[in-house]
N, C-alpha and C. Protein backbone atom coordinates (compact mmCIF):
# COMPACT_ATOMS: atom_id res chain seq x y z
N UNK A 1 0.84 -1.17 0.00
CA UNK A 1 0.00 0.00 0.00
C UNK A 1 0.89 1.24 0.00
N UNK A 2 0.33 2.37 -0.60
CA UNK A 2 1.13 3.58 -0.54
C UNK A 2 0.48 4.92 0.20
N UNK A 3 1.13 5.60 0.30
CA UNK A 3 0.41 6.72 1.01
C UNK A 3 0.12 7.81 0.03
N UNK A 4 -0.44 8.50 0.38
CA UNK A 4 -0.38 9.89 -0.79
C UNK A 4 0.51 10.63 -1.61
N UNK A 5 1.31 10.71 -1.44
CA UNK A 5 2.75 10.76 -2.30
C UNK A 5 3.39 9.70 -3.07
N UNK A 6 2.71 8.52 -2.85
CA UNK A 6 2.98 7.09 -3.88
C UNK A 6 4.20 6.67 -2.96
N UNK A 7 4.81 7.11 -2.18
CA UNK A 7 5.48 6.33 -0.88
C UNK A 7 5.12 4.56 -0.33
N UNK A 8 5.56 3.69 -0.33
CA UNK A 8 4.99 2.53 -0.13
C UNK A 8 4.99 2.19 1.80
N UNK A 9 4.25 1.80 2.16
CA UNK A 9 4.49 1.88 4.05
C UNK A 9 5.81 1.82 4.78
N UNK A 10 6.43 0.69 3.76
CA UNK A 10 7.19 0.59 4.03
C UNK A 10 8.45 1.38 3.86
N UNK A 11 8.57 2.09 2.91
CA UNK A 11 9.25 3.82 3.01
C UNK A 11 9.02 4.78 4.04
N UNK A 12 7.72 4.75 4.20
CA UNK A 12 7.66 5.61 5.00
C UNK A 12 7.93 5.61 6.57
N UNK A 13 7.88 4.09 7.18
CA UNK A 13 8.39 3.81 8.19
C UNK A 13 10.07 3.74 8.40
N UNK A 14 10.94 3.80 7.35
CA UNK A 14 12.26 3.56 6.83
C UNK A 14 12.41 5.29 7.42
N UNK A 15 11.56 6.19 6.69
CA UNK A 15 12.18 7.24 7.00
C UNK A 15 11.40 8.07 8.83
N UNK A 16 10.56 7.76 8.96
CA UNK A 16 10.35 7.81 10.66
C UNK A 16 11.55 6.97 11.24
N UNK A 17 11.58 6.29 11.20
CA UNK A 17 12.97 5.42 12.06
C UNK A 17 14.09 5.88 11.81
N UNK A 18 14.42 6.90 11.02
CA UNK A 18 15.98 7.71 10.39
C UNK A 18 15.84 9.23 11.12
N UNK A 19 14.59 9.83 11.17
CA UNK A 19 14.67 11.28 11.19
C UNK A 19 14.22 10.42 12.66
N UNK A 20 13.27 9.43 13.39
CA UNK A 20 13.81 9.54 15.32
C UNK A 20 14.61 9.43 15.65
N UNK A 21 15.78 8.60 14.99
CA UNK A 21 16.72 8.30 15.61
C UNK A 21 17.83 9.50 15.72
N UNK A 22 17.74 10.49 14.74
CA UNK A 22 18.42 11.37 14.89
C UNK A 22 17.88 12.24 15.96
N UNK A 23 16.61 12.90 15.93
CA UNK A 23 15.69 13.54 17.03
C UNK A 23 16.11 13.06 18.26
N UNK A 24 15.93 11.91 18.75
CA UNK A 24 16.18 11.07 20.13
C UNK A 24 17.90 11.63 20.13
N UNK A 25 18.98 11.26 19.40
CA UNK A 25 19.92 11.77 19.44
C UNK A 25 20.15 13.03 20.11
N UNK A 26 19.56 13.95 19.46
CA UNK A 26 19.44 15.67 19.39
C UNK A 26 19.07 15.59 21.03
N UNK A 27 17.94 14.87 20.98
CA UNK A 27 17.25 15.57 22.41
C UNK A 27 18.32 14.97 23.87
N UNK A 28 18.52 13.66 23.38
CA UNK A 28 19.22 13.03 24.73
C UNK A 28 20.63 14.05 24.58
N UNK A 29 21.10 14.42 23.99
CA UNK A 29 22.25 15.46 23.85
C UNK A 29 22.42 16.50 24.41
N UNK A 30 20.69 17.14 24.70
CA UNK A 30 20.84 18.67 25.20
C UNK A 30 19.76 17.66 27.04
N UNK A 31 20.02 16.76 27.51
CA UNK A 31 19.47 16.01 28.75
C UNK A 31 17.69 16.28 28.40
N UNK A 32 16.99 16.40 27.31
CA UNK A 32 15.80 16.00 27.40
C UNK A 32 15.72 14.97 27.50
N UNK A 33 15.31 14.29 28.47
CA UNK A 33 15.13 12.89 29.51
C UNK A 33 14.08 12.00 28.49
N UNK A 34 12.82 12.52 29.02
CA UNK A 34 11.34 12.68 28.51
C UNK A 34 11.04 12.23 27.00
N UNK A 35 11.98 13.67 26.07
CA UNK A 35 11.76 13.59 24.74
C UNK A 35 12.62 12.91 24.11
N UNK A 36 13.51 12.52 24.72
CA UNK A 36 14.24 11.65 24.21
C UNK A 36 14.11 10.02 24.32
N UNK A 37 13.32 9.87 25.71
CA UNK A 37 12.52 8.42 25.66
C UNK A 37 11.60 8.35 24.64
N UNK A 38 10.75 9.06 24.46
CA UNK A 38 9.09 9.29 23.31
C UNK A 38 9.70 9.21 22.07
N UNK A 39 10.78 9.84 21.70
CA UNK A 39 11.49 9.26 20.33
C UNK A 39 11.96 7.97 20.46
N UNK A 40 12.83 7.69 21.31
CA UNK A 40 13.12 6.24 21.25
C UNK A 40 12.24 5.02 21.02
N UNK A 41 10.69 5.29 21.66
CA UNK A 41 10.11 4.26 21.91
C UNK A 41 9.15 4.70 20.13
N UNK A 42 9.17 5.91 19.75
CA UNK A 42 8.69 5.86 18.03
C UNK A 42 9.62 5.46 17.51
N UNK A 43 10.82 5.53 17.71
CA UNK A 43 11.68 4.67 16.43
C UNK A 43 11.75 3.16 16.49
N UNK A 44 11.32 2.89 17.62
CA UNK A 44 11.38 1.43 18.02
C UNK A 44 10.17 0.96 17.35
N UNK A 45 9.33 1.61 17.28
CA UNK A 45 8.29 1.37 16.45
C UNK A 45 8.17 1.18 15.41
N UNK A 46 8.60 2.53 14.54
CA UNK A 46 9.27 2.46 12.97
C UNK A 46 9.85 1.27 12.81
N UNK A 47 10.75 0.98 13.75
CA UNK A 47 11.91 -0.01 13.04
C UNK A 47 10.84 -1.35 12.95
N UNK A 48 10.07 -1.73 13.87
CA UNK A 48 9.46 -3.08 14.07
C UNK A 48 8.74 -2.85 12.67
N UNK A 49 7.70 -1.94 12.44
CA UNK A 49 6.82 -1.67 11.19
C UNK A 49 7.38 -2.40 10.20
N UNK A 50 9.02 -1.94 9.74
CA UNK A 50 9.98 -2.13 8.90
C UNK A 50 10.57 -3.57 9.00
N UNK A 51 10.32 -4.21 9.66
CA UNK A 51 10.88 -5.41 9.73
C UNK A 51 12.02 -6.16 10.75
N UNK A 52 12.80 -4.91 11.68
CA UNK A 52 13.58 -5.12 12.00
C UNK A 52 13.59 -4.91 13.59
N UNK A 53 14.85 -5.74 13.76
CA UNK A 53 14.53 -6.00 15.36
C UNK A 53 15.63 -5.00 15.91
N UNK A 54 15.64 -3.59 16.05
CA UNK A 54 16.83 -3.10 16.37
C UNK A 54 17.17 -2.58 18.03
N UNK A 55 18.35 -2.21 18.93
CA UNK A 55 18.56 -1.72 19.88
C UNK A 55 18.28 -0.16 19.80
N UNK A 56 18.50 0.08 20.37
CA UNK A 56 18.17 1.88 20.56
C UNK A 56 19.22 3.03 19.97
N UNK A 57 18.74 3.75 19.30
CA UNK A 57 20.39 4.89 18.88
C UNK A 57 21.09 4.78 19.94
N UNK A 58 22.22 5.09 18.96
CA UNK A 58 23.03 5.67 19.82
C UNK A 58 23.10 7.12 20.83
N UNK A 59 23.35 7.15 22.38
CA UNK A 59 23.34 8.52 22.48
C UNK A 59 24.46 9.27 22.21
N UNK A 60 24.80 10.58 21.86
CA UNK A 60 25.56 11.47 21.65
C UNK A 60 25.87 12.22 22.77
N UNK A 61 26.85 12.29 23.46
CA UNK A 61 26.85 13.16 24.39
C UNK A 61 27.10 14.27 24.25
N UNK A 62 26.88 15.65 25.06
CA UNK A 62 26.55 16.59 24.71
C UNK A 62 27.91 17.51 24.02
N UNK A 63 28.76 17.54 24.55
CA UNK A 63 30.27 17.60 23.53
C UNK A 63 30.78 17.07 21.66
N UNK A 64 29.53 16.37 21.78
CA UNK A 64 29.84 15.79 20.39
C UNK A 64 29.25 16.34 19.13
């Protein structure tokens, strides 16, 4: 199935699981605790949608 842009689900969960994992990054970086769990647990999502069984980003610490 595709979405409105002719995107297939499975694209579109490919790219939610790329732009949280960076977000969750961003946020655990500057100590958003909170927003950085709520991304984690949507990319964990994305990724399952997508097929895959993955661990959690990496965090970035805030120096990096």
């Amino acid at each position: 199935m595709a979405d409105q842009s002719g995107k297939s689900n499975h694209e579109v969960a490919d790219y939610i699981a790329t732009m949280t994992a960076h977000l969750a990054q961003m946020a655990a970086a500057q100590n958003f605790i909170l927003l950085a769990h709520l991304l984690e647990m949507a990319w964990l999502e994305a990724e399952q949608l997508c097929g895959r069984d993955s661990i959690a980003p990496r965090r970035r610490s805030a120096n990096q």
